[in-house]
C-alpha atoms as a PDB file:
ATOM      1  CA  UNK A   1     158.697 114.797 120.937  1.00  0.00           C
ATOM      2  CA  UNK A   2     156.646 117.940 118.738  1.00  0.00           C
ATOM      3  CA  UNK A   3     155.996 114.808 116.013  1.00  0.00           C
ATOM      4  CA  UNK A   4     154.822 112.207 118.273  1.00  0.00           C
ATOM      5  CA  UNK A   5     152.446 115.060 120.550  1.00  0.00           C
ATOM      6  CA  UNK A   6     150.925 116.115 116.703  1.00  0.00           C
ATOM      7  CA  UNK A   7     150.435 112.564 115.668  1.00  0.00           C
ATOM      8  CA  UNK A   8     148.520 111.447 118.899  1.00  0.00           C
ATOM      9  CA  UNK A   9     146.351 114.703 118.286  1.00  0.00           C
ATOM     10  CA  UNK A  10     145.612 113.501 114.862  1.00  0.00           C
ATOM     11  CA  UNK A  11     144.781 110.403 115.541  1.00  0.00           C
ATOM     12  CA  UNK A  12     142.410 111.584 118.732  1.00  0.00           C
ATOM     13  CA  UNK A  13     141.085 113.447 116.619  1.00  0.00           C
ATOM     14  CA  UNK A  14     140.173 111.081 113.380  1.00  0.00           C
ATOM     15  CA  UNK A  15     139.153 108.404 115.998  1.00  0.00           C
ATOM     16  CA  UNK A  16     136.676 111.199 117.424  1.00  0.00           C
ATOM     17  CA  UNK A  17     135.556 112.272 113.982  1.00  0.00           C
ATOM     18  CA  UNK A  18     134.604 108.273 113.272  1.00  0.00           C
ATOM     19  CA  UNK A  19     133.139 108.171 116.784  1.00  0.00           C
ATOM     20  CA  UNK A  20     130.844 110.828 115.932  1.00  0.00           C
ATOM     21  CA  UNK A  21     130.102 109.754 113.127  1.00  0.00           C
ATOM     22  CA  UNK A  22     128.803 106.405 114.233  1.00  0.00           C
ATOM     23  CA  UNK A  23     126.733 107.873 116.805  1.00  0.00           C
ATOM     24  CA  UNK A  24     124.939 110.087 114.064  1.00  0.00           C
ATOM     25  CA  UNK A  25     124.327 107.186 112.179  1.00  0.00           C
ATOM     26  CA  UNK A  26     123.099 105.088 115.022  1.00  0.00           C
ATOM     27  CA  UNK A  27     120.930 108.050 116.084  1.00  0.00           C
ATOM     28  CA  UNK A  28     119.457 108.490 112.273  1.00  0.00           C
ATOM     29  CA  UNK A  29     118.778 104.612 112.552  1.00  0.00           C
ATOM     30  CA  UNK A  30     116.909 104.807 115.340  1.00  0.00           C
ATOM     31  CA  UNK A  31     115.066 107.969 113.941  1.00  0.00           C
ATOM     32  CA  UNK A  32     114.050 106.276 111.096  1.00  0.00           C
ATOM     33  CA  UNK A  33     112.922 103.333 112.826  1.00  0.00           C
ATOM     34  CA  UNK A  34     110.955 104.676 115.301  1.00  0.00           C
ATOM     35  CA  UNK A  35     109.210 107.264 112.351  1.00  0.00           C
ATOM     36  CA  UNK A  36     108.647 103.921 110.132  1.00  0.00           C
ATOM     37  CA  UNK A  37     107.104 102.103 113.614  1.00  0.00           C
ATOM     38  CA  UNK A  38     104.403 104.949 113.702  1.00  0.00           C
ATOM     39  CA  UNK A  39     104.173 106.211 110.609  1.00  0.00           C
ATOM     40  CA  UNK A  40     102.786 102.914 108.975  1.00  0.00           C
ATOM     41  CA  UNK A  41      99.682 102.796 110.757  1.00  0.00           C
ATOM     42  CA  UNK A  42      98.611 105.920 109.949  1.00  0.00           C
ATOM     43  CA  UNK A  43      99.120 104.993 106.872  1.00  0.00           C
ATOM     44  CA  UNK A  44      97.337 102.269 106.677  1.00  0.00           C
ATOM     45  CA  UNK A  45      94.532 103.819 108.880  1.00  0.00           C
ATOM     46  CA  UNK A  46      94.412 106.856 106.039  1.00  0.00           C
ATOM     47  CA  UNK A  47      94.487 104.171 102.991  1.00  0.00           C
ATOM     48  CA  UNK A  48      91.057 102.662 104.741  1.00  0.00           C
ATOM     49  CA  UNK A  49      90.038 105.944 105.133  1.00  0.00           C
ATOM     50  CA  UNK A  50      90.456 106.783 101.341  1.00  0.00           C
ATOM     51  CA  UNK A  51      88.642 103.237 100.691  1.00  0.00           C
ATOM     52  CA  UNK A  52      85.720 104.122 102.534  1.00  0.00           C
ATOM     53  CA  UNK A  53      85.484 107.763 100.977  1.00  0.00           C
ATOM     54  CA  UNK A  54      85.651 105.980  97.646  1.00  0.00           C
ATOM     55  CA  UNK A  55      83.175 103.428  97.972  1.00  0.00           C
ATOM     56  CA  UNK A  56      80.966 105.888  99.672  1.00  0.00           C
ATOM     57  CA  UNK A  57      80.974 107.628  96.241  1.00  0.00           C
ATOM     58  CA  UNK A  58      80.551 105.149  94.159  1.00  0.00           C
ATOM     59  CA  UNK A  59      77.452 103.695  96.235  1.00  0.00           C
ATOM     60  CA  UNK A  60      76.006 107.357  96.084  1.00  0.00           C
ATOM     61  CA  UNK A  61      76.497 107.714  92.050  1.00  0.00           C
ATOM     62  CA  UNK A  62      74.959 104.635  91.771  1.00  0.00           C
ATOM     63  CA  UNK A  63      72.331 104.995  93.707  1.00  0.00           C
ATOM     64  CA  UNK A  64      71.522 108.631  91.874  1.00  0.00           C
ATOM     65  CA  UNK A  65      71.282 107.082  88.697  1.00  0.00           C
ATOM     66  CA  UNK A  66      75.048 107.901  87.749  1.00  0.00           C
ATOM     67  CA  UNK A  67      76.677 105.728  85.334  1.00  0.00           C
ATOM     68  CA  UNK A  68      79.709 104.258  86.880  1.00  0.00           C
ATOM     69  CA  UNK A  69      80.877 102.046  84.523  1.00  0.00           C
ATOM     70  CA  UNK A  70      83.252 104.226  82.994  1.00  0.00           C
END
């Protein structure tokens, strides 16, 4: 009876080890999708951004007589 009661225990406990497992992974997925949903338009808002900031400073160089060929 003492082998059988420590062999269920193991295996409760290795099934709850996987179970937890999967939730963590299920949880990470959703964490990562949720920070890729929101994350990409900012980044996409801070690449225009950049672009702007850029061609601002090129019109200005030019403009001063800067050569922007280089």
């Amino acid at each position: 009876m003492m082998v059988e009661e420590i062999a269920a225990a193991a295996e409760s406990a290795r099934w709850n080890t996987y179970t937890a497992w999967a939730q963590m992974q299920a949880q990470r997925a959703r964490m990562l999708s949720d920070i890729a949903t929101h994350a990409e338009p900012a980044i996409v808002a801070a690449d225009r951004v950049q672009m702007d900031n850029a061609r601002q400073e090129f019109t200005r160089r030019r403009n001063s007589g800067i050569d922007v060929t280089a």
